[in-house]
Structure formats: structure tokens, C-alpha cells
N, C-alpha and C. Protein backbone atom coordinates (compact mmCIF):
# COMPACT_ATOMS: atom_id res chain seq x y z
N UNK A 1 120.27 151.04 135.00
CA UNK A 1 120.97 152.30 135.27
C UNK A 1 120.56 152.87 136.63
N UNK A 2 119.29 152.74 136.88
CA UNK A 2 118.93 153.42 137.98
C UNK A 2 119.11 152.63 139.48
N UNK A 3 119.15 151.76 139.47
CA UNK A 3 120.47 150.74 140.54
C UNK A 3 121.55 151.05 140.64
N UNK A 4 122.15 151.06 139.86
CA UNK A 4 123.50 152.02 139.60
C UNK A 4 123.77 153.13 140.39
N UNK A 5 122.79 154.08 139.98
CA UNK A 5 122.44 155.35 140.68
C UNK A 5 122.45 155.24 142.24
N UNK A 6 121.59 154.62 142.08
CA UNK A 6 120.89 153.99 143.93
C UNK A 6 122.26 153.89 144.83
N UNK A 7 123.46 152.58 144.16
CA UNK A 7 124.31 153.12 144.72
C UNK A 7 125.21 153.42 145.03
N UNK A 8 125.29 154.48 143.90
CA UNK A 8 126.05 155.18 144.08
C UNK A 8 125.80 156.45 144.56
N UNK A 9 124.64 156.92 144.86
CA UNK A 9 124.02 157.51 146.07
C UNK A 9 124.55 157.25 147.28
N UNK A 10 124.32 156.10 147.59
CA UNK A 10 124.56 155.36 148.95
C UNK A 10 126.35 155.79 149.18
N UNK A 11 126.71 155.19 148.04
CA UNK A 11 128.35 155.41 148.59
C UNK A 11 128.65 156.66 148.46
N UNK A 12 127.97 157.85 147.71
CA UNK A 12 127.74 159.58 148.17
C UNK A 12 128.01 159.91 149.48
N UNK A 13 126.82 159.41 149.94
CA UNK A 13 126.09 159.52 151.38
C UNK A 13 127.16 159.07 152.79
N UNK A 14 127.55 158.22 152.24
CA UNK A 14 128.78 157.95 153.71
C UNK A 14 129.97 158.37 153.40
N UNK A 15 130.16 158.51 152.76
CA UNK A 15 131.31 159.30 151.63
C UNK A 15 131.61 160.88 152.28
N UNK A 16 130.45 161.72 152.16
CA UNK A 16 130.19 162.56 152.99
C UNK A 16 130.13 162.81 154.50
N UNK A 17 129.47 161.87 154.24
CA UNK A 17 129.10 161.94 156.11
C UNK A 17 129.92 161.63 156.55
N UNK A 18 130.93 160.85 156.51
CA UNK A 18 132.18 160.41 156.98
C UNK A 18 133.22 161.58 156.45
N UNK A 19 133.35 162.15 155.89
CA UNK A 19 134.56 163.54 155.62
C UNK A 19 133.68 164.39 155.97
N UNK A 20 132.71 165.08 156.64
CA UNK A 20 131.73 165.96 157.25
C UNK A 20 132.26 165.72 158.46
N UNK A 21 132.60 164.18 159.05
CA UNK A 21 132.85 164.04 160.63
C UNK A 21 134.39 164.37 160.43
N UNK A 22 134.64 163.42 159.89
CA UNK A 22 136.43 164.02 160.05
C UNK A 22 136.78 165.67 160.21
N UNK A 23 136.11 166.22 159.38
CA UNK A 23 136.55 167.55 159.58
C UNK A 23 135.77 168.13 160.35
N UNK A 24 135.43 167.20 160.74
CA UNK A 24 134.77 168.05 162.14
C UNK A 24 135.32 168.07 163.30
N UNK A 25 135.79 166.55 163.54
CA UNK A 25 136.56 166.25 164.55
C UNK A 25 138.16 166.15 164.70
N UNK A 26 138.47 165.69 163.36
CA UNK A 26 140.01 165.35 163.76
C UNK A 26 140.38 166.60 162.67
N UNK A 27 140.02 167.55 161.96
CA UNK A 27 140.57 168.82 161.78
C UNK A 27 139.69 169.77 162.46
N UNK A 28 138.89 170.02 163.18
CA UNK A 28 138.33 171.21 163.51
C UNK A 28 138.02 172.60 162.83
N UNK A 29 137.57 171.55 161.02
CA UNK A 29 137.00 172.89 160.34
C UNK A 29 135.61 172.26 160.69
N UNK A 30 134.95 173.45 161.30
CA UNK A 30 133.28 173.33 161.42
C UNK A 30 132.81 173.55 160.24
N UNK A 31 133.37 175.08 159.72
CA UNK A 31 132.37 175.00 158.12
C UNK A 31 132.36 174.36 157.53
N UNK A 32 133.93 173.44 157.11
CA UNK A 32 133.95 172.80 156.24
C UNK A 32 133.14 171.65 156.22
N UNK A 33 133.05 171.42 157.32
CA UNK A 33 132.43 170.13 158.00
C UNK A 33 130.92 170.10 157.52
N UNK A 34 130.28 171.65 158.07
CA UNK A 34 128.69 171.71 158.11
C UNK A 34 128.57 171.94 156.29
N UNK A 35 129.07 172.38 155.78
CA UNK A 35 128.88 172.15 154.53
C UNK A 35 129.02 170.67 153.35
N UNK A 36 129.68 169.88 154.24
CA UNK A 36 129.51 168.28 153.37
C UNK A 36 128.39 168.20 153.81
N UNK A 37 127.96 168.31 155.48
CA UNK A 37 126.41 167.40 155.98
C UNK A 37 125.46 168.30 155.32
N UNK A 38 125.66 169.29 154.35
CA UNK A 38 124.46 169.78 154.28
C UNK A 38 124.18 169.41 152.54
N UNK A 39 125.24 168.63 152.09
CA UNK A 39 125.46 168.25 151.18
C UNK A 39 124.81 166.89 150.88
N UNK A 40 124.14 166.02 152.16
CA UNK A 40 123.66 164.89 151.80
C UNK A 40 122.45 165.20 151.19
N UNK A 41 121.46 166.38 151.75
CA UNK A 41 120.42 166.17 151.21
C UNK A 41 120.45 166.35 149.40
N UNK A 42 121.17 166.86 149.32
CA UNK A 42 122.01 167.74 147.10
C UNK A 42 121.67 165.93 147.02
N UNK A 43 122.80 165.16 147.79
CA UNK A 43 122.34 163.83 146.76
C UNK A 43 120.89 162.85 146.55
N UNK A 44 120.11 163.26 147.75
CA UNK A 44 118.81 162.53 147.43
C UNK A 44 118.28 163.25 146.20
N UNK A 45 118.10 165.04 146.15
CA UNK A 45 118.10 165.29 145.09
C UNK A 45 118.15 165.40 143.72
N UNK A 46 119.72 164.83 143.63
CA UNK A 46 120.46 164.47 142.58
C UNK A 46 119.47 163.43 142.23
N UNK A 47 119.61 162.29 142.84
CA UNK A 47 119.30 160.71 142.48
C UNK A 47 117.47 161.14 141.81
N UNK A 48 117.23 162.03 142.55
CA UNK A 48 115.44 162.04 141.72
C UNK A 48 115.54 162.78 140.34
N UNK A 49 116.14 164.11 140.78
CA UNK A 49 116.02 164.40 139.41
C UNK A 49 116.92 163.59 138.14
N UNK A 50 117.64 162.69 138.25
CA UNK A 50 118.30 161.54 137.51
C UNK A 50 117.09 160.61 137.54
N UNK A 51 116.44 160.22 138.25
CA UNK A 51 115.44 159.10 138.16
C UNK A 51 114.27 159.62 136.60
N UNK A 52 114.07 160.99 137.01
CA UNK A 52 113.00 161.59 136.38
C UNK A 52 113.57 161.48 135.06
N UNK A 53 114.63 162.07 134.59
CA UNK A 53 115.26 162.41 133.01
C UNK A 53 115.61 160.92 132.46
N UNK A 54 115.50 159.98 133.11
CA UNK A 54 115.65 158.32 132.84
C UNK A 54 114.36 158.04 132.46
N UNK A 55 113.35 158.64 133.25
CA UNK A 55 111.60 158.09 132.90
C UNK A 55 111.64 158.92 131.58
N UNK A 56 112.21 160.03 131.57
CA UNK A 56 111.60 161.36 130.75
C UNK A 56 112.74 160.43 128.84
N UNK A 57 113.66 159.96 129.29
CA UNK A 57 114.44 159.46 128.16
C UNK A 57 113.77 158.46 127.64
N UNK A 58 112.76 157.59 128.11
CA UNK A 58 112.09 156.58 127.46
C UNK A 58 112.09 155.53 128.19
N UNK A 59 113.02 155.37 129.44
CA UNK A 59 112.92 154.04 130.01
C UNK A 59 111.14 153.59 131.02
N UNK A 60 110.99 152.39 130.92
CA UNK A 60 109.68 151.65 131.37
C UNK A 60 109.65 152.27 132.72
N UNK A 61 108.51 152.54 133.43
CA UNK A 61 108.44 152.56 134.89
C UNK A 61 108.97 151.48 135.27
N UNK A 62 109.61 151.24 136.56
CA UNK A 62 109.92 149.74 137.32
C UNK A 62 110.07 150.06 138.69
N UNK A 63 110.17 148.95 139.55
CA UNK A 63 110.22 149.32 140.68
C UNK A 63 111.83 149.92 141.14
N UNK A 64 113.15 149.89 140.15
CA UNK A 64 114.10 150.38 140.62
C UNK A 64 113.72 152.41 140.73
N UNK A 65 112.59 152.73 139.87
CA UNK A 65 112.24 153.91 139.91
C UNK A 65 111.67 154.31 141.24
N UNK A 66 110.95 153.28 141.44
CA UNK A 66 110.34 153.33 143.17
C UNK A 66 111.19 153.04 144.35
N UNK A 67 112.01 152.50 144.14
CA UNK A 67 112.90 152.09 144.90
C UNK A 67 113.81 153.24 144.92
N UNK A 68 114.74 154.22 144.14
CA UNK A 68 114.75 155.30 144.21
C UNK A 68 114.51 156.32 145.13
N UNK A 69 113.06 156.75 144.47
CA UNK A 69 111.77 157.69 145.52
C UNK A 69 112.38 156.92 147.06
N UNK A 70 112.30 155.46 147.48
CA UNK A 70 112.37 154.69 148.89
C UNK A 70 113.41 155.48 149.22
N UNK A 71 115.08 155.34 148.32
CA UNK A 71 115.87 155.88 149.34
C UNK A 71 115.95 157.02 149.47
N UNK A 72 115.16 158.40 148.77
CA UNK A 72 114.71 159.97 149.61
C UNK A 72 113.78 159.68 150.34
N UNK A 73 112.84 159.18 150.12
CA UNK A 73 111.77 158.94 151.72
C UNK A 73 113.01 158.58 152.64
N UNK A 74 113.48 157.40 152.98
CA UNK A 74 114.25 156.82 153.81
C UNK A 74 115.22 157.61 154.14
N UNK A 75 116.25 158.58 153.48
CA UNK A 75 116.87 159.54 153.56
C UNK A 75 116.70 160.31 154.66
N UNK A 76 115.53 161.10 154.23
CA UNK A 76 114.37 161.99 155.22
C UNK A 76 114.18 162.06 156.09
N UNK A 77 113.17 160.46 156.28
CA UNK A 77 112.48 160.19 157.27
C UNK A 77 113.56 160.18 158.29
N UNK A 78 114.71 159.18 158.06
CA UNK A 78 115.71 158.74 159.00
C UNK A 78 117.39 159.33 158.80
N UNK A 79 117.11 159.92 158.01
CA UNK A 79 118.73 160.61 158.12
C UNK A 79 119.30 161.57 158.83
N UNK A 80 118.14 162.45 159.76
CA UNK A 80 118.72 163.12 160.59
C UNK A 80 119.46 162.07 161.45
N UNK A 81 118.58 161.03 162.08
CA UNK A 81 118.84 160.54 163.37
C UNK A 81 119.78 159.42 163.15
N UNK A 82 120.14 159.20 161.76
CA UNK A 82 121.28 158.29 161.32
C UNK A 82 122.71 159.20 161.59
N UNK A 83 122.33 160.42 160.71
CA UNK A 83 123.56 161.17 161.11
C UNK A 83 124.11 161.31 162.69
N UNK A 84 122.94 161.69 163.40
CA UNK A 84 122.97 161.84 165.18
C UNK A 84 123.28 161.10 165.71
N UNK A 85 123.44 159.95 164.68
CA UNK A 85 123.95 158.40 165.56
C UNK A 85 125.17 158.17 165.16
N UNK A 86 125.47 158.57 163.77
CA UNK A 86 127.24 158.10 163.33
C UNK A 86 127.82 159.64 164.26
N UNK A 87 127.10 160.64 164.23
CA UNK A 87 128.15 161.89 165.56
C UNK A 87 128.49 161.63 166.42
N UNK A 88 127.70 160.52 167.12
CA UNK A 88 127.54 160.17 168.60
C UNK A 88 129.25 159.75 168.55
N UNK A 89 128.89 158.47 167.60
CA UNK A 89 129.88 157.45 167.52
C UNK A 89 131.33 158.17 166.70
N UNK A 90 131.47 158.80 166.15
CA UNK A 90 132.65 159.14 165.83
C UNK A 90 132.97 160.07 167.01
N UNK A 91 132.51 160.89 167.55
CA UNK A 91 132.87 162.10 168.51
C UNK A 91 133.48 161.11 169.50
N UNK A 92 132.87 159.67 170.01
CA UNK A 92 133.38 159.01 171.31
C UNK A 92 134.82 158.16 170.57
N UNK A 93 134.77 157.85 169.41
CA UNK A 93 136.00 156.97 169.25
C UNK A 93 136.95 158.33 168.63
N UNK A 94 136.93 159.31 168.13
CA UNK A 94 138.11 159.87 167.59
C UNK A 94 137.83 161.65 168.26
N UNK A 95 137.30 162.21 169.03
CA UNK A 95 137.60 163.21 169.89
C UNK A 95 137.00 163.15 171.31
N UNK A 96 137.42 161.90 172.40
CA UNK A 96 136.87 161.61 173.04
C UNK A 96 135.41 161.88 173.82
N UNK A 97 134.53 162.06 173.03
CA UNK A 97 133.33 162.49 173.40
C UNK A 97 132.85 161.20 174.51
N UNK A 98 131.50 161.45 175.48
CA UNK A 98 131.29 160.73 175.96
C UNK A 98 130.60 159.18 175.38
N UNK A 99 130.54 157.81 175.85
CA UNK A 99 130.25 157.08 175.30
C UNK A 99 129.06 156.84 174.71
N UNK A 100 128.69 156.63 173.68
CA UNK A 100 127.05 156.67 173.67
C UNK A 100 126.00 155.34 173.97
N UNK A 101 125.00 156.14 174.24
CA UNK A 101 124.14 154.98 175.33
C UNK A 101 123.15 154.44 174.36
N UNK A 102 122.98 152.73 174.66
CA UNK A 102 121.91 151.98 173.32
C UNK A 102 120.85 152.51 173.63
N UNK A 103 119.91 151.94 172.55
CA UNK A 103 118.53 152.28 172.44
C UNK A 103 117.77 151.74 174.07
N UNK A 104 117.07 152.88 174.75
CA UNK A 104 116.25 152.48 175.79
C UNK A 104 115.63 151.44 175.97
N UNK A 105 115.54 149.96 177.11
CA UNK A 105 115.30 148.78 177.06
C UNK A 105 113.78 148.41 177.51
N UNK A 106 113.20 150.04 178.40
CA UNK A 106 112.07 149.59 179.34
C UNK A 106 111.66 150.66 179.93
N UNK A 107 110.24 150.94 180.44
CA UNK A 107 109.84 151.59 180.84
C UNK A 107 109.12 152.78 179.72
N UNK A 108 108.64 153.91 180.23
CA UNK A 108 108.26 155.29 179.31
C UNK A 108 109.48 155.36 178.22
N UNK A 109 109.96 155.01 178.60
CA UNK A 109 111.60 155.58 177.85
C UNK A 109 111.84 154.54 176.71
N UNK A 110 111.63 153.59 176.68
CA UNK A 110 111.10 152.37 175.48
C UNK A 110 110.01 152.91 175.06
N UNK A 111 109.05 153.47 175.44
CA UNK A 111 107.95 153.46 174.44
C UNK A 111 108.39 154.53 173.99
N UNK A 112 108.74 155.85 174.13
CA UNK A 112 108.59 156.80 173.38
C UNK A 112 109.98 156.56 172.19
N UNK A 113 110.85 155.93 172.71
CA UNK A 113 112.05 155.25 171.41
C UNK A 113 111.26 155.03 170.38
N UNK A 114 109.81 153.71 170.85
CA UNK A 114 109.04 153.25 169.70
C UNK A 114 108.37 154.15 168.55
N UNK A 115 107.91 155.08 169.64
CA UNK A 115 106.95 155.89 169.07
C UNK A 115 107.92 156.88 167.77
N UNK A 116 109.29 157.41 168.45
CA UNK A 116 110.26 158.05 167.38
C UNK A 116 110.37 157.29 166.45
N UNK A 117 110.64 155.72 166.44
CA UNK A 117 110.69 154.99 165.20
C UNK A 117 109.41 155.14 164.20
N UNK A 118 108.63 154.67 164.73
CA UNK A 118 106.95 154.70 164.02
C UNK A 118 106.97 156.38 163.65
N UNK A 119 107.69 157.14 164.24
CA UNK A 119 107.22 158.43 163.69
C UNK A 119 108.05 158.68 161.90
N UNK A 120 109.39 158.39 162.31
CA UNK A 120 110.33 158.09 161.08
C UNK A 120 109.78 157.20 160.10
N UNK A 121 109.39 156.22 160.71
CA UNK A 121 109.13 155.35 159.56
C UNK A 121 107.63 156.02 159.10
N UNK A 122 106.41 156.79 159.64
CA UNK A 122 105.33 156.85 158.75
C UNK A 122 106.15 158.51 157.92
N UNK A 123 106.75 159.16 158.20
CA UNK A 123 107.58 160.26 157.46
C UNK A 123 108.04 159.61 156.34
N UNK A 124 109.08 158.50 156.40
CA UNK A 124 109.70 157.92 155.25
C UNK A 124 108.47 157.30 154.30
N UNK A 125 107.86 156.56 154.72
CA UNK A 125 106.64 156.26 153.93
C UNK A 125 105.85 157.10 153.16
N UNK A 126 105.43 158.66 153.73
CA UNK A 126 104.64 159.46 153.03
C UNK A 126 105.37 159.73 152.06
N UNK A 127 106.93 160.51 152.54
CA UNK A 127 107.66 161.04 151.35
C UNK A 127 108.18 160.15 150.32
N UNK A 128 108.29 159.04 150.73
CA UNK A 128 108.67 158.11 149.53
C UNK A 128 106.73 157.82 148.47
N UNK A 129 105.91 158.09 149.34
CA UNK A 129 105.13 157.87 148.39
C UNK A 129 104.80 158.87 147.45
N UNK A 130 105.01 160.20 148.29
CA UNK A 130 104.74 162.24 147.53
C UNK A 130 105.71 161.30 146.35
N UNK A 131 106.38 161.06 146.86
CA UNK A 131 107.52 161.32 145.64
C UNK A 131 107.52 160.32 144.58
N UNK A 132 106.64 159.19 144.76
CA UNK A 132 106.71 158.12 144.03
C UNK A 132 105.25 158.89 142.77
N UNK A 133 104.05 159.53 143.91
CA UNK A 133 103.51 160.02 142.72
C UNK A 133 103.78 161.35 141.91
N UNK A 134 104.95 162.15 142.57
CA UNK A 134 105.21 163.05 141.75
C UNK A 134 106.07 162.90 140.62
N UNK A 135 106.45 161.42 140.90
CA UNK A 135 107.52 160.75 138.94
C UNK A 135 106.30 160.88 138.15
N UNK A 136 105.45 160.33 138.79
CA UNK A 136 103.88 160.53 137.10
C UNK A 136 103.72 161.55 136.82
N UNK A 137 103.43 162.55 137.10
CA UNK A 137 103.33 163.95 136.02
C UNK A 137 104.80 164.18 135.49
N UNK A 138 106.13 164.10 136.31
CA UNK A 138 106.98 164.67 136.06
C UNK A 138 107.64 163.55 134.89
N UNK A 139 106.94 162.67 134.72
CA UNK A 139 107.95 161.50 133.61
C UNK A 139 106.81 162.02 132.26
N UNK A 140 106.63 162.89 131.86
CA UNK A 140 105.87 163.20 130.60
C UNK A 140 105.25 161.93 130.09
N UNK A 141 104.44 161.36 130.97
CA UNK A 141 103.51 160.00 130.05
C UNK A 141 103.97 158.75 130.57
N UNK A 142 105.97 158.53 130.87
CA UNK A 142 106.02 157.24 130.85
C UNK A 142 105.95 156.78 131.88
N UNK A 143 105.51 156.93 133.26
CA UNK A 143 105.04 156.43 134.19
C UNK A 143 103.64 156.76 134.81
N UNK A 144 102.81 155.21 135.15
CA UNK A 144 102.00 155.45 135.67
C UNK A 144 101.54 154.92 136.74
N UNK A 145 100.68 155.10 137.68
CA UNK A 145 100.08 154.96 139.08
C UNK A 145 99.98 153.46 139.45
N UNK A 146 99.60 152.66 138.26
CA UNK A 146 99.49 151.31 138.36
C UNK A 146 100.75 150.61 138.12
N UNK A 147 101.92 151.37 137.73
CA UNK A 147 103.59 150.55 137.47
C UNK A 147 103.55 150.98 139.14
N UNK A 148 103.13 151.52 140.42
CA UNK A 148 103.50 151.50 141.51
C UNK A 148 102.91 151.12 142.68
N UNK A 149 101.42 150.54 141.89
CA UNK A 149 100.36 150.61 143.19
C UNK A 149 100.92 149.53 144.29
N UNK A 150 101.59 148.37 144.03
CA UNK A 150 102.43 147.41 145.04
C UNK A 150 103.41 148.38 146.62
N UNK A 151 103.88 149.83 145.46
CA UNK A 151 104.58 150.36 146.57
C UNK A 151 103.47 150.92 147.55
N UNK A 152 102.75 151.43 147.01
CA UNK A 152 101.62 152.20 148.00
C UNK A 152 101.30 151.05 148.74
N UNK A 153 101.13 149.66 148.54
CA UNK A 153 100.22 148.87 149.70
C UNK A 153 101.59 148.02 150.32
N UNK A 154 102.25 148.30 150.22
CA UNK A 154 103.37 147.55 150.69
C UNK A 154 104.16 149.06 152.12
N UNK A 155 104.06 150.37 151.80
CA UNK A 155 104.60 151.48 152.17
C UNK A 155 103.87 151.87 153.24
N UNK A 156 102.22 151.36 152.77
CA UNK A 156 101.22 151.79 153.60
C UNK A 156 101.23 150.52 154.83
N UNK A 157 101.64 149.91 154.11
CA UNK A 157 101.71 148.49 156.00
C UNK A 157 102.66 148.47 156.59
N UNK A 158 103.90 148.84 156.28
CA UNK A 158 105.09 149.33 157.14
C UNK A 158 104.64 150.08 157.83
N UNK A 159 103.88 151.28 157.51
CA UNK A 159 103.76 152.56 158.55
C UNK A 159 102.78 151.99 159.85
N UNK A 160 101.41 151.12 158.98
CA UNK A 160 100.81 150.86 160.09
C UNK A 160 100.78 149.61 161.11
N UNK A 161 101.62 148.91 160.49
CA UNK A 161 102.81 147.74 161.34
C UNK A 161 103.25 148.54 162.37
N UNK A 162 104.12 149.59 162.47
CA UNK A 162 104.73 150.65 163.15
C UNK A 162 104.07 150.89 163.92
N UNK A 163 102.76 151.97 163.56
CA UNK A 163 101.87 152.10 164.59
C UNK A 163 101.51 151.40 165.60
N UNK A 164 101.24 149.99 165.04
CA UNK A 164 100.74 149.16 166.20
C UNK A 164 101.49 148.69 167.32
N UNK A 165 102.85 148.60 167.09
CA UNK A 165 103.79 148.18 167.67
C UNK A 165 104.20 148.95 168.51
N UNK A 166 104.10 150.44 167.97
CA UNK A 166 104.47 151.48 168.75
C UNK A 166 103.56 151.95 169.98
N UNK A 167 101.95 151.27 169.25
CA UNK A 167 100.62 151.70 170.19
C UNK A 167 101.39 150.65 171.63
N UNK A 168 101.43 148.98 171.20
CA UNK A 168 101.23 147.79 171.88
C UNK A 168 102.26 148.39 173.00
N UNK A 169 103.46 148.64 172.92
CA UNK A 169 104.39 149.27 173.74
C UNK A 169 103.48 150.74 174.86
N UNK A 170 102.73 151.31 174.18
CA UNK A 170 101.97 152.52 174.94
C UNK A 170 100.88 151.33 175.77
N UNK A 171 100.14 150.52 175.71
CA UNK A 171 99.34 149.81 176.22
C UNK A 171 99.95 148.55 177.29
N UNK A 172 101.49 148.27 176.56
CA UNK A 172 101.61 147.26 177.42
C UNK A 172 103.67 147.20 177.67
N UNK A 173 104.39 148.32 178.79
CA UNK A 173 104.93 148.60 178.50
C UNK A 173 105.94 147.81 178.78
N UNK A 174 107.19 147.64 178.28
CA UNK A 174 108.00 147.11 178.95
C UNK A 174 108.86 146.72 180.13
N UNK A 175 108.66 146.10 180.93
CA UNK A 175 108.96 146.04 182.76
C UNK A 175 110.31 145.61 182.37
N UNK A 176 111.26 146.15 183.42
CA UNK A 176 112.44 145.63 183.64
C UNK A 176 112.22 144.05 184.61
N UNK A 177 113.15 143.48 184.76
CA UNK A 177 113.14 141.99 185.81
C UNK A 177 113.28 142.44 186.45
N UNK A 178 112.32 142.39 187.34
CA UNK A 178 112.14 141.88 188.85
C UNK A 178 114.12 142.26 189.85
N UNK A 179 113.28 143.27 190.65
CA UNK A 179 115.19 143.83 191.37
C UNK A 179 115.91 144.57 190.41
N UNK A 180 115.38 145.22 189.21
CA UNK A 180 116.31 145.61 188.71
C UNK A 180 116.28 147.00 188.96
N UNK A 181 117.28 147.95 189.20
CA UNK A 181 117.25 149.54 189.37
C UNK A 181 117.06 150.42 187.64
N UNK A 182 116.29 150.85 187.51
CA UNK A 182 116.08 151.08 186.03
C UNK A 182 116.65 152.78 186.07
N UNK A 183 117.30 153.10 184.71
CA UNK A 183 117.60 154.66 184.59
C UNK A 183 117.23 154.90 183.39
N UNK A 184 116.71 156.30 183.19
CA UNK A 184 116.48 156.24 181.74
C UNK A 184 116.82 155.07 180.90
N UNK A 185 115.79 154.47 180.82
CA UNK A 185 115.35 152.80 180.56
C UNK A 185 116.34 151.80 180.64
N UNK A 186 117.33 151.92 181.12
CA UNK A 186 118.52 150.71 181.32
C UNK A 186 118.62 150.47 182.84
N UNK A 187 119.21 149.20 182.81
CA UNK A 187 119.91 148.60 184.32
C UNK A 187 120.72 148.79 184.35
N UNK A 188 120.66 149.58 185.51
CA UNK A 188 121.97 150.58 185.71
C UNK A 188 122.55 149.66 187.58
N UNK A 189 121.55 148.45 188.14
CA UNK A 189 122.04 147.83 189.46
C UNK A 189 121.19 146.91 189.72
N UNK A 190 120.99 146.67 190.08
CA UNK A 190 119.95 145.63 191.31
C UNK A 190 120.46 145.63 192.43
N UNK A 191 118.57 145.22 193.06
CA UNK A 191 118.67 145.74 194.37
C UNK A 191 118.93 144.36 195.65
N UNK A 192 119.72 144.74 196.24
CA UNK A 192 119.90 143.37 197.21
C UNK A 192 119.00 143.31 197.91
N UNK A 193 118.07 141.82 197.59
CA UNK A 193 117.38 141.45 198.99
C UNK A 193 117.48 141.58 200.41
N UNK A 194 116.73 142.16 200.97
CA UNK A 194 116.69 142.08 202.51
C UNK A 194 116.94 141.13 202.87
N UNK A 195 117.89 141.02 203.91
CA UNK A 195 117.45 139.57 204.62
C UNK A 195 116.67 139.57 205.61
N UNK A 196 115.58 138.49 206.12
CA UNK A 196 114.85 138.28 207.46
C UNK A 196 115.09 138.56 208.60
């Protein structure tokens, strides 16, 4: 059942966010608009307190319960900047907004990309874990710490995978090739050799 849930969460979630943009853009109701996006967070909601009354009905802890908790951490951590990314992209294909520019390739401007990821991802990690141990008190008995300890050591090396990756980029940063004119981290020309 709680797979189920999961997603049908998911198809909530773009469901929304996609009629949040439309009426944002191709009808120009703002309220109507800011009131679906404010509507995604109701469904991470939804999906926990459904997770909980499933533990609380008698079903076994499992990892679809944790998995759950994953997609409000994940939600969280990364759904502002998911949303900021499907705005980008609907505003440029359906109310000609300007085009939007990929992820930074090099320079300061790559690392601190990294560092926003590693920041999202140790956010999604904590809150998926708050929330993985707040099903144990809240499932009256039927879940416990050891039906999840895999998520904690599995949640906890994503984040610090992240870190490191995000450090290795601060220590060793990414150079553009040789002649290349760099702009806020892209090649934006190269430079013609002098001649002798």
C-alpha cells in the first residue's frame, strides 16, 4: 500500500506543479497559481501522515515506510530548486522567458554549484532521517529503530560522499581548456593565438 502511496504522491507533485505553471503562465492567475505550489508541500504531508496510520493499523515496519520519510526528505531538501528549475523551463518554452543556462562547468562557479548540491543533499538526508525516527514513537509500538538502522548508514554516506566531493572541487577546482574565455563558469569563446 505504501508504494502505492509513494506514487501517487509523485504523480500529485507534477500534477501540481505543472497546473501551478500553467496558470501562471499561459493564464496569468498568480494566485491561483501560488496556491497549487504551495500545495506541494500538503502532499509530502499527506503521504506521512498516511505512512503513520498504516504503521498505527498494524502493518510491519519496512523499508517502503522509509522510503516514504526519503521522498519528504527529498521533497525538502530539493524541491525548492526542482521547482526553480521546471520555472526556469516552462517560463522560456511557453511565455518567452529568457533561455536557461546549464549547471556551471568550471571555475568558483562549479564549486559553489557543488557545494549547493552537498548542501541539499545533507538537508534531504537529515529530514528524511528526523522523520524516519519520528515514525517510532508516532507508530504506537509497531516500528522500531532497528527495522531502519540500514537507512541511517546508507543516508549518512550519501551526505558524506557529498561532502567530499563538494570539499575535492574547493581544493582542486575545475580549469577550463587551455584558450578558453570562461563566464560565469561556461565557454562563452576562445582566445586566438597570437601570431609571431
Amino acid at each position: 500500500m505504501i508504494v502505492t502511496l509513494i506514487l501517487a504522491a509523485e504523480v500529485a507533485f507534477w500534477i501540481l506543479l505543472g497546473l501551478g505553471l500553467a496558470t501562471r503562465y499561459l493564464l496569468r492567475w498568480r494566485r491561483t497559481s501560488t496556491v497549487l505550489l504551495v500545495g506541494l508541500p500538503v502532499v509530502d504531508l499527506t503521504l506521512f501522515v498516511l505512512t503513520v496510520l498504516d504503521l498505527r493499523g498494524g502493518a510491519a515496519a519496512s523499508w517502503t515506510h522509509a522510503l516514504a520519510a526519503g521522498y519528504a526528505g527529498f521533497s525538502i531538501g530539493y524541491g525548492p530548486s526542482l521547482v526553480r528549475w521546471a520555472d526556469r523551463h516552462f517560463q522560456h518554452r511557453f511565455a518567452g522567458g529568457p533561455k536557461p543556462k546549464p549547471s556551471p562547468k568550471y571555475g568558483p562557479e562549479r564549486t559553489r554549484h557543488e557545494w549547493q548540491i552537498c548542501g541539499r543533499t545533507v538537508v534531504s538526508a537529515a529530514i528524511t532521517l528526523g522523520v524516519i525516527t519520528a515514525l517510532v514513537p508516532l507508530s504506537a509500538g509497531a516500528a522500531h529503530f532497528s527495522a531502519f538502522i540500514g537507512w541511517y548508514i546508507r543516508l549518512g554516506l550519501a551526505a558524506v560522499i557529498n561532502v567530499i566531493v563538494a570539499a575535492c572541487y574547493s581544493r582542486w577546482p575545475k580549469e577550463a581548456p587551455a584558450g578558453a574565455i570562461v563566464e560565469d563558469g561556461h565557454v562563452v569563446g576562445w582566445k586566438i593565438p597570437q601570431q609571431q
